[in-house]
Protein backbone atom coordinates (compact mmCIF):
# COMPACT_ATOMS: atom_id res chain seq x y z
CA UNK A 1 -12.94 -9.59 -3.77
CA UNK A 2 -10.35 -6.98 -3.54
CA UNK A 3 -10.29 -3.69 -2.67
CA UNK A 4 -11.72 -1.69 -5.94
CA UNK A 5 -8.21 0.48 -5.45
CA UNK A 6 -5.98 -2.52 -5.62
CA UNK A 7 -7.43 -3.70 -8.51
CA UNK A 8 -7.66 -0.47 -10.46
CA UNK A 9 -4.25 -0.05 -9.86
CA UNK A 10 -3.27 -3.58 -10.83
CA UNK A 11 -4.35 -2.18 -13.75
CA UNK A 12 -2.55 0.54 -14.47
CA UNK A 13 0.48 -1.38 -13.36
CA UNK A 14 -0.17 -4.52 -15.53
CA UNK A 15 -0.77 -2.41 -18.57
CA UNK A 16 2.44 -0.54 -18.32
CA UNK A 17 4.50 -3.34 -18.10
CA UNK A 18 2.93 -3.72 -21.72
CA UNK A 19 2.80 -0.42 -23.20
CA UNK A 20 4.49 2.26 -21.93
CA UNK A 21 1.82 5.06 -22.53
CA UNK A 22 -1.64 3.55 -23.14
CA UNK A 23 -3.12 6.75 -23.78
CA UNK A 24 -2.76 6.25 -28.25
CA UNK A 25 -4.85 3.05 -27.42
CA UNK A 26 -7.69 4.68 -25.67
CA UNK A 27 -7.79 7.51 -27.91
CA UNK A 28 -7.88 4.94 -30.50
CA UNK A 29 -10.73 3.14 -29.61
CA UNK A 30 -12.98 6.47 -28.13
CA UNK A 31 -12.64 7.40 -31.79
CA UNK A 32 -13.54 4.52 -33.74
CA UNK A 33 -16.25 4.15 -31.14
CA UNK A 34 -17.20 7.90 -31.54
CA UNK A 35 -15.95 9.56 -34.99
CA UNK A 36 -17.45 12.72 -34.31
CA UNK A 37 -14.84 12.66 -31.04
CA UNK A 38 -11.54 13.23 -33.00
CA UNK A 39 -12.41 16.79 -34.15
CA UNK A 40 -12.45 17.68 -30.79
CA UNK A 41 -8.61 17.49 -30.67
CA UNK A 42 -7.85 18.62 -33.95
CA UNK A 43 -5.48 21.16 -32.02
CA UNK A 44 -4.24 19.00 -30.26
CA UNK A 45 -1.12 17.90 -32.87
CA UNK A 46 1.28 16.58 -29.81
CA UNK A 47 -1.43 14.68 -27.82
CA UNK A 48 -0.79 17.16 -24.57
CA UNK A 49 -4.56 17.08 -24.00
CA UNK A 50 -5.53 13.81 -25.03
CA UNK A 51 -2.66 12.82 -21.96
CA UNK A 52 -3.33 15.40 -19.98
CA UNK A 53 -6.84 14.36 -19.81
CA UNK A 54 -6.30 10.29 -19.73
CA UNK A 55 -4.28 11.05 -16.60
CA UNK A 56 -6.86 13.50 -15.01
CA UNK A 57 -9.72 10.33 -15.68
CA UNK A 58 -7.06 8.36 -13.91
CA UNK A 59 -6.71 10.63 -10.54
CA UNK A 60 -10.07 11.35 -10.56
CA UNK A 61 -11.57 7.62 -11.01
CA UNK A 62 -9.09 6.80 -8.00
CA UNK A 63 -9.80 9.32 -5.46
CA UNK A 64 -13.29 8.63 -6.23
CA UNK A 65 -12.64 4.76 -4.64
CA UNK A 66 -9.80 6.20 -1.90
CA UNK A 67 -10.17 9.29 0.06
CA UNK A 68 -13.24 10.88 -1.76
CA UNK A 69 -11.53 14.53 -1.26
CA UNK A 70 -12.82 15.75 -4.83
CA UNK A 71 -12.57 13.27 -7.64
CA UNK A 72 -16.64 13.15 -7.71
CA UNK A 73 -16.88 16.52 -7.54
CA UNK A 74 -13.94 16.91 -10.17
CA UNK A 75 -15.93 14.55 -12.56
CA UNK A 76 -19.40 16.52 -11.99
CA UNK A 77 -17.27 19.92 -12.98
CA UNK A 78 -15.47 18.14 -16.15
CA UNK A 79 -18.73 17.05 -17.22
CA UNK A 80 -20.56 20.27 -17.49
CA UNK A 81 -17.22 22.33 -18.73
CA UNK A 82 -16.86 19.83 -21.79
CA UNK A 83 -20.96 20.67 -22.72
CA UNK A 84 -19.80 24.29 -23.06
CA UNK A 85 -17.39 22.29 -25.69
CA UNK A 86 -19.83 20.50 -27.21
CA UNK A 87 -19.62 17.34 -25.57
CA UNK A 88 -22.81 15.86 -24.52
CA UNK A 89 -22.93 14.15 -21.29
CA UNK A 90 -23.06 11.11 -22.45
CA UNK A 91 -20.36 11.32 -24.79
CA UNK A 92 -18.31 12.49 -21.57
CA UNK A 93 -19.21 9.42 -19.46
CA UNK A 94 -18.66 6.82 -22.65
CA UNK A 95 -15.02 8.10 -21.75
CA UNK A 96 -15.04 6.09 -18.78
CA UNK A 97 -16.36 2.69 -20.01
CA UNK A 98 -13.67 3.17 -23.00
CA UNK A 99 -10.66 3.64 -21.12
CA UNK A 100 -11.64 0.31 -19.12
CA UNK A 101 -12.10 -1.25 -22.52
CA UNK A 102 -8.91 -0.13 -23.93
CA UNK A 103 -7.48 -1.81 -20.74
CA UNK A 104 -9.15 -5.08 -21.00
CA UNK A 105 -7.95 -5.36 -24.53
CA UNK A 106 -4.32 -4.23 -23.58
CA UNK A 107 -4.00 -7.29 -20.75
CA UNK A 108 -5.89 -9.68 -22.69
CA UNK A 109 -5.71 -12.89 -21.34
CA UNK A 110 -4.54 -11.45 -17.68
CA UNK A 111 -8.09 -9.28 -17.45
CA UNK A 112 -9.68 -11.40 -15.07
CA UNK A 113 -13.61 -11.75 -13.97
CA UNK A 114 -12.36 -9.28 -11.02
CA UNK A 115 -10.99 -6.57 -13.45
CA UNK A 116 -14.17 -6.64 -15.01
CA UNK A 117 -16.16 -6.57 -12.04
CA UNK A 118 -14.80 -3.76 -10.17
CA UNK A 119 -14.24 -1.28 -13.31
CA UNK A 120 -18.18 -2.06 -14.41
CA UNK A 121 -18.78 -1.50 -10.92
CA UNK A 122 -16.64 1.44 -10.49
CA UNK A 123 -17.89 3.03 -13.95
CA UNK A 124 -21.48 2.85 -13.23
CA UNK A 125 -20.93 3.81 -10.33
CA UNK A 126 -19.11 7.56 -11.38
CA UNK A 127 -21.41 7.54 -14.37
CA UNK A 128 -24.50 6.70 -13.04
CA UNK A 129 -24.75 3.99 -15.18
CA UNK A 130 -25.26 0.47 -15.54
CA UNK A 131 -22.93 -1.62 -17.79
């Protein structure tokens, strides 16, 4: 198997060649998955935060497989700064497994057994959860 970096990023690259921002998807899903989600970003009428923060989960979720220089100490920060905005940890850390769903239905057919095992991998791992 590939190196969980390489295949992250594969991500990332495959997806943009199909839509250039895929942060409306994710956003999409988190809040069909999670209604009680959107009012969280009812000030948020330009989608600044909601991209601000998909890019943030990006960085983070890759230093976290690379150099390790703060993206799990980044994540342990995020989580306990969105309780004091009323997001429960666990609503933080569904975050994670629906950004790599949002991917897996943006490549489709190209989201291989690989993709799937290194982001469930990856996600449990940051999360502390198992898929």
């Amino acid at each position: 198997m590939r190196d969980a970096v390489i295949v992250i990023a594969e991500t990332l690259e495959l997806a943009a060649a199909r839509v250039a921002d895929p942060t409306a998807a994710i956003f999409a899903r988190l809040f069909a998955e999670i209604p009680d989600a959107e009012a969280l970003f009812v000030r948020d009428t330009g989608g600044l935060v909601r991209g601000q923060m998909f890019q943030v989960t990006m960085e983070s979720l890759l230093d976290f497989l690379g150099d390790k220089d703060y993206g799990a100490n980044l994540i342990q920060i995020e989580r306990v700064n969105h309780q004091g905005l009323g997001v429960e940890p666990e609503m933080f850390d569904r975050f994670y497994w629906t950004v790599m769903a949002a991917f897996k239905d943006i490549l489709g057919d190209d989201w291989t057994d690989e993709h799937e095992a290194v982001w469930t991998r990856t996600v449990g791992e940051l999360t502390g959860q198992a898929a």
